[in-house]
C-alpha atoms as a PDB file:
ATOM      1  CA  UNK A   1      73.802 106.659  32.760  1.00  0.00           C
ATOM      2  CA  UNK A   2      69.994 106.584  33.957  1.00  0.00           C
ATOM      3  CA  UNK A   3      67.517 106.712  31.206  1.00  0.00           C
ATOM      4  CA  UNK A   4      65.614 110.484  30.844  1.00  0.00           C
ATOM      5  CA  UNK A   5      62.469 110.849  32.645  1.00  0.00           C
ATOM      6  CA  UNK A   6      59.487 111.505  30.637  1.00  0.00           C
ATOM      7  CA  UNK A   7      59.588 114.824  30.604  1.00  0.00           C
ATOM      8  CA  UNK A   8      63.737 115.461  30.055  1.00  0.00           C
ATOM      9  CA  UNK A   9      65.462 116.052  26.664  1.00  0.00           C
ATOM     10  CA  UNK A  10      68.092 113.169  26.580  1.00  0.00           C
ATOM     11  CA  UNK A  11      71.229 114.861  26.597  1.00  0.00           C
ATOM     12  CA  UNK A  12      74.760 113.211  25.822  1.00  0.00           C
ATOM     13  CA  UNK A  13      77.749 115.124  26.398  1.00  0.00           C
ATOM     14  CA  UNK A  14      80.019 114.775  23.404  1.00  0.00           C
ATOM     15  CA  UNK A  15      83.489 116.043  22.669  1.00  0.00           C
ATOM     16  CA  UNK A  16      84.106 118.222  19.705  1.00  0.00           C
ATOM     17  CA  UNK A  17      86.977 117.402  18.678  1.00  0.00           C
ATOM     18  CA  UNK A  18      86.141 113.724  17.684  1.00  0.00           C
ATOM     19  CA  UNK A  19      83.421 115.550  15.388  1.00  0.00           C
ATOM     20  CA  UNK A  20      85.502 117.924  13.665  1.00  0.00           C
ATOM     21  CA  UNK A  21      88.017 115.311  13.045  1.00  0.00           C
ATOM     22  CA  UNK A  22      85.693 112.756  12.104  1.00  0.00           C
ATOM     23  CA  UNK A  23      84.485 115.344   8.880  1.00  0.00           C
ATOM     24  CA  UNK A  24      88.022 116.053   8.256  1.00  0.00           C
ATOM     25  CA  UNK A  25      88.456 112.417   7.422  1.00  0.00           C
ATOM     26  CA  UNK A  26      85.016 111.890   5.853  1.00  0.00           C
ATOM     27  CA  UNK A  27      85.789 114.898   3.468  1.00  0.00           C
ATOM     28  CA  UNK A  28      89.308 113.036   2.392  1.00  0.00           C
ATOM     29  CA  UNK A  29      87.226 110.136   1.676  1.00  0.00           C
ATOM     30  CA  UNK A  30      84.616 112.303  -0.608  1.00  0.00           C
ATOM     31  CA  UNK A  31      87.562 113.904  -2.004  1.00  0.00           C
ATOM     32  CA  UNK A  32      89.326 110.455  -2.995  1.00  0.00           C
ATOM     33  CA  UNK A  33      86.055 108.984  -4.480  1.00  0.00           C
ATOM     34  CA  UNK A  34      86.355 111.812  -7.082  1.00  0.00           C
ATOM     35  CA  UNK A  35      89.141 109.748  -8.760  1.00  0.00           C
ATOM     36  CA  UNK A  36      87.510 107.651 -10.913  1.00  0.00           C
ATOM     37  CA  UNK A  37      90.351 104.630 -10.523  1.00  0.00           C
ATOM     38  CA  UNK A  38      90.101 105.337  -6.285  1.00  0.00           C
ATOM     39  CA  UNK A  39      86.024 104.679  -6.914  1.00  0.00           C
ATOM     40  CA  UNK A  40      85.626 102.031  -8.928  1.00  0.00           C
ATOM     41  CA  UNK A  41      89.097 100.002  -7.905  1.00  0.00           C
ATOM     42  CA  UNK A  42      90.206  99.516 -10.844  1.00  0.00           C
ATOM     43  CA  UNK A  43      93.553  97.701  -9.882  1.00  0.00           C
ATOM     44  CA  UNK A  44      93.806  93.968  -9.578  1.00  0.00           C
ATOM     45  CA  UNK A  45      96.074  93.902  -6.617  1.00  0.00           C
ATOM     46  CA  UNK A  46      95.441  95.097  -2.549  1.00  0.00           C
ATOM     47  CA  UNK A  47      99.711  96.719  -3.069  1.00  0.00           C
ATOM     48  CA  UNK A  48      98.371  98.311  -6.370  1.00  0.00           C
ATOM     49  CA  UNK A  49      95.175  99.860  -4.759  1.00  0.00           C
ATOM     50  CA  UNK A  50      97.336 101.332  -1.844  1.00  0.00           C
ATOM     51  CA  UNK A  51      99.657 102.711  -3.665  1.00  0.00           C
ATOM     52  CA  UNK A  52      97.164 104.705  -6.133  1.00  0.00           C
ATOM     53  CA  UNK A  53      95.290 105.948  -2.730  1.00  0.00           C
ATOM     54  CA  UNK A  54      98.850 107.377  -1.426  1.00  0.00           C
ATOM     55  CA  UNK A  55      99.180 108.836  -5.139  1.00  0.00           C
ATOM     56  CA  UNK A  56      96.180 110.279  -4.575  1.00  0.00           C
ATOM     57  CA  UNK A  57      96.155 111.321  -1.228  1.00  0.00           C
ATOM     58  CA  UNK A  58      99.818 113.211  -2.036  1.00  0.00           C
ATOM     59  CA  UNK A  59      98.747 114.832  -4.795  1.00  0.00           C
ATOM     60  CA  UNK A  60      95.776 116.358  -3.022  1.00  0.00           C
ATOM     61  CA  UNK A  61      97.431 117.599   0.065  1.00  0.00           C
ATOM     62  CA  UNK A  62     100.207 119.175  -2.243  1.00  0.00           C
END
């Protein structure tokens, strides 16, 4: 793509779909940091950690 002349806005087509989709999953993430154990990773263990964030994630979509 050629740079804008001086004068021209520069204008980037974008899709909106990877915008709406990219809040959805920056919403789930603000939603999951409102679990105190999800924010400050309180589990010693990567398996642990997961499985709290499933927890989580289940008990919000239900």
């Amino acid at each position: 793509m050629a740079p804008a002349a001086a004068g021209e806005a520069d204008v980037r087509p974008c899709s909106t779909n990877s915008s709406t989709s990219g809040a959805v999953v920056e919403r789930c993430f603000n939603r999951l940091k409102q679990w105190r154990g999800i924010a400050t990773r309180y589990e010693k263990t990567a398996e642990s950690y997961r499985a709290a964030i499933i927890l989580t994630s289940l008990l919000m979509w239900a």
